[in-house]
C-alpha atoms as a PDB file:
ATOM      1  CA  UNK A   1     -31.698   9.106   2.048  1.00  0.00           C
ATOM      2  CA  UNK A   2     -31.686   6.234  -0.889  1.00  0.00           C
ATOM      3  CA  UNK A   3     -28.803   3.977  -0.946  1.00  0.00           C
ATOM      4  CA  UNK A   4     -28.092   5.442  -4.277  1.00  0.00           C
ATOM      5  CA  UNK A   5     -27.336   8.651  -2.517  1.00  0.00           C
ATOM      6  CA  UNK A   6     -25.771   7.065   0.367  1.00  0.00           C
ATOM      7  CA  UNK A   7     -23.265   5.345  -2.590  1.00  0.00           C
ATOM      8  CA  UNK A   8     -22.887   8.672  -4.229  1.00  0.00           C
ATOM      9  CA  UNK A   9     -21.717  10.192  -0.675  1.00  0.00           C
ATOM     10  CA  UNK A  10     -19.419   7.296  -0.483  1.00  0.00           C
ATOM     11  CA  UNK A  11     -17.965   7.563  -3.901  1.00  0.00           C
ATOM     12  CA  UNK A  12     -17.069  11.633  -3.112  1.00  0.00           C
ATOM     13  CA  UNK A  13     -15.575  10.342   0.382  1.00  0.00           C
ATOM     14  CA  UNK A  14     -13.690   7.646  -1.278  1.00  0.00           C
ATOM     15  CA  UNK A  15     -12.259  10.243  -4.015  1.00  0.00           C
ATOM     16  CA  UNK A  16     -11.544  12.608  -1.901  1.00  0.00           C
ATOM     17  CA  UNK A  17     -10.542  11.523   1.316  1.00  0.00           C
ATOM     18  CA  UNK A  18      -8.933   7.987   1.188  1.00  0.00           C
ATOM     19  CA  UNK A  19      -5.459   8.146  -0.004  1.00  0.00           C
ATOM     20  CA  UNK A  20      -4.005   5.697  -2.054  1.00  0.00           C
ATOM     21  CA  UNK A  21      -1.839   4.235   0.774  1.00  0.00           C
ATOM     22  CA  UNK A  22      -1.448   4.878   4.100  1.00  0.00           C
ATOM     23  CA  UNK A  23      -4.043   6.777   6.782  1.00  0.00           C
ATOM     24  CA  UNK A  24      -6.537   9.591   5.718  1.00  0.00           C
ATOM     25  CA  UNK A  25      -5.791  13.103   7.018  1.00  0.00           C
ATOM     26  CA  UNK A  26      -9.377  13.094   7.867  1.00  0.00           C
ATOM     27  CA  UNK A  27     -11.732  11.241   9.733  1.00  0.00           C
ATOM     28  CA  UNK A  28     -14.312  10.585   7.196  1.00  0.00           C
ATOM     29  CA  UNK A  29     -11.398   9.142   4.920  1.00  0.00           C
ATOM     30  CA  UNK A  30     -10.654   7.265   7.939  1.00  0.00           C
ATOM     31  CA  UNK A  31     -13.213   5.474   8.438  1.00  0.00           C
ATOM     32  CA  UNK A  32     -14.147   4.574   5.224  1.00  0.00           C
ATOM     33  CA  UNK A  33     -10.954   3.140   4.565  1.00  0.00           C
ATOM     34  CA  UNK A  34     -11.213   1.231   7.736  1.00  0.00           C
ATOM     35  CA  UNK A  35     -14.401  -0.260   7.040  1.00  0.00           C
ATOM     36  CA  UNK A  36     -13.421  -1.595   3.581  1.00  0.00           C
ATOM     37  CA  UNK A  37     -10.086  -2.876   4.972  1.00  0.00           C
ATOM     38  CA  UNK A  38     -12.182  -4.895   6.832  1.00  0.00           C
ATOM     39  CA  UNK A  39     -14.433  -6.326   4.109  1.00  0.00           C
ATOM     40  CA  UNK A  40     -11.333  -6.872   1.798  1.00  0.00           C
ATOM     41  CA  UNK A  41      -9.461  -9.110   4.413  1.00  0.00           C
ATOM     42  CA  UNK A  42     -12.663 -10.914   4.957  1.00  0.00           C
ATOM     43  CA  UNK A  43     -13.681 -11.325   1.177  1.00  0.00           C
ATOM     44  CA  UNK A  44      -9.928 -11.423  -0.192  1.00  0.00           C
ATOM     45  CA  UNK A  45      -8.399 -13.478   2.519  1.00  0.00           C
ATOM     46  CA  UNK A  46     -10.615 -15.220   4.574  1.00  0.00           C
ATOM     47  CA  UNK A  47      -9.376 -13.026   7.799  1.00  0.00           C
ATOM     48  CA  UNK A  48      -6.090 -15.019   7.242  1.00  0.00           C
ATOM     49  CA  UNK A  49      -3.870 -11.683   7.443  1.00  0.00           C
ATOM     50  CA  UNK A  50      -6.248 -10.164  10.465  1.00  0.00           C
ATOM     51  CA  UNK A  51      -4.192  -8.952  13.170  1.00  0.00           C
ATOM     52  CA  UNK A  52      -4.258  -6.542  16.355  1.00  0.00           C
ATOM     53  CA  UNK A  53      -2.024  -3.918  15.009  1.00  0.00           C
ATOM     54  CA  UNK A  54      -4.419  -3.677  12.075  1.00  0.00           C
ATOM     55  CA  UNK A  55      -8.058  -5.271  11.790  1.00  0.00           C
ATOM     56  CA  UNK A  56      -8.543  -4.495  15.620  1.00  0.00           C
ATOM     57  CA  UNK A  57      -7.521  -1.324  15.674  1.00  0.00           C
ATOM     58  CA  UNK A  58      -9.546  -0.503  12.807  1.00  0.00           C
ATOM     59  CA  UNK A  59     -13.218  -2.123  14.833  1.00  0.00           C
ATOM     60  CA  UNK A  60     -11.946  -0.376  17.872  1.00  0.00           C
ATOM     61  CA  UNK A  61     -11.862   3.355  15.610  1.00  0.00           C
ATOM     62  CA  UNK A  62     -14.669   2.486  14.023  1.00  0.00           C
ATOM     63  CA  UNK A  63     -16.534   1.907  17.177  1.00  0.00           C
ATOM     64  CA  UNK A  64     -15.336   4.638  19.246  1.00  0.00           C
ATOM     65  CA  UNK A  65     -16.563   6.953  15.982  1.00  0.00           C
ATOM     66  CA  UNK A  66     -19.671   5.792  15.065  1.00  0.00           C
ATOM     67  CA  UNK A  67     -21.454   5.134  18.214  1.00  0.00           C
ATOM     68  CA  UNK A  68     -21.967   8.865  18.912  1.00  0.00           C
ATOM     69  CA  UNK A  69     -24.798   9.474  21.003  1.00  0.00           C
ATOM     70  CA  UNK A  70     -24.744  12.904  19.306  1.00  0.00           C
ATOM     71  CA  UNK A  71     -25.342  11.611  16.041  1.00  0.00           C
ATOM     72  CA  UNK A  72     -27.180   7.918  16.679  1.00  0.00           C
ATOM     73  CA  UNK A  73     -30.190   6.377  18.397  1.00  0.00           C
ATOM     74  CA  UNK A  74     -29.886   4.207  21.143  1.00  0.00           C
ATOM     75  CA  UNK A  75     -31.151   1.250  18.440  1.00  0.00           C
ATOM     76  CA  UNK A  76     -28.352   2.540  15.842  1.00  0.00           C
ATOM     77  CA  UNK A  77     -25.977   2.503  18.199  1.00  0.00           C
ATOM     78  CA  UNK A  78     -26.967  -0.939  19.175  1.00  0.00           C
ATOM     79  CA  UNK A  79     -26.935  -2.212  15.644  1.00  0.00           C
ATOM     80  CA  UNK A  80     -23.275  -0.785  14.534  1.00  0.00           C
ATOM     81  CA  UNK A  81     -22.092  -2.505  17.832  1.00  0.00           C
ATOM     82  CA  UNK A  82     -23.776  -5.818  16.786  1.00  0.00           C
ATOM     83  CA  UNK A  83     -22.361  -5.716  13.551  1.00  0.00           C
ATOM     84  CA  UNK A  84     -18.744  -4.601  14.793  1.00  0.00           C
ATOM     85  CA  UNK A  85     -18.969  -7.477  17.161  1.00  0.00           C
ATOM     86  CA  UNK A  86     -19.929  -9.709  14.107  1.00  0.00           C
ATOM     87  CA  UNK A  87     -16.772  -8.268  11.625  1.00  0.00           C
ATOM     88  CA  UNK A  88     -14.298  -9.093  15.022  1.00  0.00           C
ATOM     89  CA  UNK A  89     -14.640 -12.750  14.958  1.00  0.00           C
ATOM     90  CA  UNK A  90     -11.689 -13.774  13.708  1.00  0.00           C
ATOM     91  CA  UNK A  91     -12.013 -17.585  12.609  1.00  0.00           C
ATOM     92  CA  UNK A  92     -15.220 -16.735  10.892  1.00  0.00           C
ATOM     93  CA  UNK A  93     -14.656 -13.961   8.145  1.00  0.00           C
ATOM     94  CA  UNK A  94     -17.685 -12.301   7.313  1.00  0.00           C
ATOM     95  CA  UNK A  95     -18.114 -12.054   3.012  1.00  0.00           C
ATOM     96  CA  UNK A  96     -21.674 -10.817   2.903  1.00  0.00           C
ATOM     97  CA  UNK A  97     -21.772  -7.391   2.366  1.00  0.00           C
ATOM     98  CA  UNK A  98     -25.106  -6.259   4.006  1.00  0.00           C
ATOM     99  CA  UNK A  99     -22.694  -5.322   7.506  1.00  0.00           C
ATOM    100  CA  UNK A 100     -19.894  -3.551   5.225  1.00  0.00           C
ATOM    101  CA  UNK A 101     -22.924  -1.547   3.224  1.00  0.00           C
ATOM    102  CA  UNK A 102     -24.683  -0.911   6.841  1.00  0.00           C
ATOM    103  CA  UNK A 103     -21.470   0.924   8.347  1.00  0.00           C
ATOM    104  CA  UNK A 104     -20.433   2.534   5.121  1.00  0.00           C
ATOM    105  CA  UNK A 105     -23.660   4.447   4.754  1.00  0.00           C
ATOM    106  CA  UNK A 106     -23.541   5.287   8.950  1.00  0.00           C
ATOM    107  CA  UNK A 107     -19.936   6.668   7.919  1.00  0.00           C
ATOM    108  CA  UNK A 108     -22.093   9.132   5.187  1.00  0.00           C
ATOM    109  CA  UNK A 109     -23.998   9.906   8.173  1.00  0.00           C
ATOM    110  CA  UNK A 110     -21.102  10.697  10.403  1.00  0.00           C
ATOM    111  CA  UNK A 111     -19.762  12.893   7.378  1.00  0.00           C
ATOM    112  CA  UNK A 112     -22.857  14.448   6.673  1.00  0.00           C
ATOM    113  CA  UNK A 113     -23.382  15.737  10.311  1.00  0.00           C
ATOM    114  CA  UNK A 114     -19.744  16.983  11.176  1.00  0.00           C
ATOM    115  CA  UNK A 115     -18.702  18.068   7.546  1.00  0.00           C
ATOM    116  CA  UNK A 116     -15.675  18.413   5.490  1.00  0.00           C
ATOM    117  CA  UNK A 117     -12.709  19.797   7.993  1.00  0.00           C
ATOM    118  CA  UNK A 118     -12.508  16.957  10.645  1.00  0.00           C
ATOM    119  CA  UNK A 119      -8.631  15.726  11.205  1.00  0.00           C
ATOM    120  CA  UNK A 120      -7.829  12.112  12.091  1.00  0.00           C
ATOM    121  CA  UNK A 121      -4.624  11.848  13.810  1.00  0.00           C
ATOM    122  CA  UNK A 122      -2.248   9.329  12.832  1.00  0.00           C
ATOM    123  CA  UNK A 123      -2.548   6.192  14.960  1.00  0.00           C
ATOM    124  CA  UNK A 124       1.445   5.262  15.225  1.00  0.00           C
ATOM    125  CA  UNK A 125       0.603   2.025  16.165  1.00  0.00           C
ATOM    126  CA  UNK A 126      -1.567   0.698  12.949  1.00  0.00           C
ATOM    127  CA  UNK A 127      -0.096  -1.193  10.485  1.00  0.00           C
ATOM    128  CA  UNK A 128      -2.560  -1.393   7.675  1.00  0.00           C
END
């Protein structure tokens, strides 16, 4: 797929799945949201706001989603860990956007292989 595509994907996910406050219903708008939490405090803020009952929780979902054996290769897998490892360190905010890009078009891929209907349940402890 082009990156043009994998932006167009991104764009309908965006639209349609990420509210405008608060968590997505579903898992694709779930993780999208996540992952550009992530690059805002780190762009915005300099990780000054990042916190466990947000920013962790949301590397920890992303993680637990996106390294599916079912979906990945071993060397995917290995990369979205390596970058998720990279985003979690704290005292050095990460304001590139190569990683953020990288995990938003592996979230296309996620959306593309288990479709539309997927529910996220509410995580009652994130605060984000």
């Amino acid at each position: 797929m082009t990156e043009k595509e994998y932006l167009e994907h991104g764009r309908y996910i965006w639209q349609h799945y990420v509210p405008k406050s608060g968590q997505s219903e579903f898992v694709q708008g779930e993780l999208l949201r996540a992952i550009e939490k992530l690059r805002d405090e780190a762009h915005r803020n300099g990780n000054i706001n990042f916190n466990e009952k947000c920013h962790r929780i949301l590397i920890s979902y992303l993680r637990e989603k996106l390294t599916d054996e079912h979906l990945f290769d071993n060397a995917t897998i290995k990369k979205i860990n390596k970058d998720l490892d990279r985003l979690s360190i704290e005292d050095q905010p990460y304001t590139y956007d190569d990683i953020y890009d990288r995990i938003d078009n592996r979230i296309v891929d996620w959306y593309l292989y288990y479709g539309n209907d997927i529910k996220h349940e509410t995580n009652t402890d994130l605060y984000c």
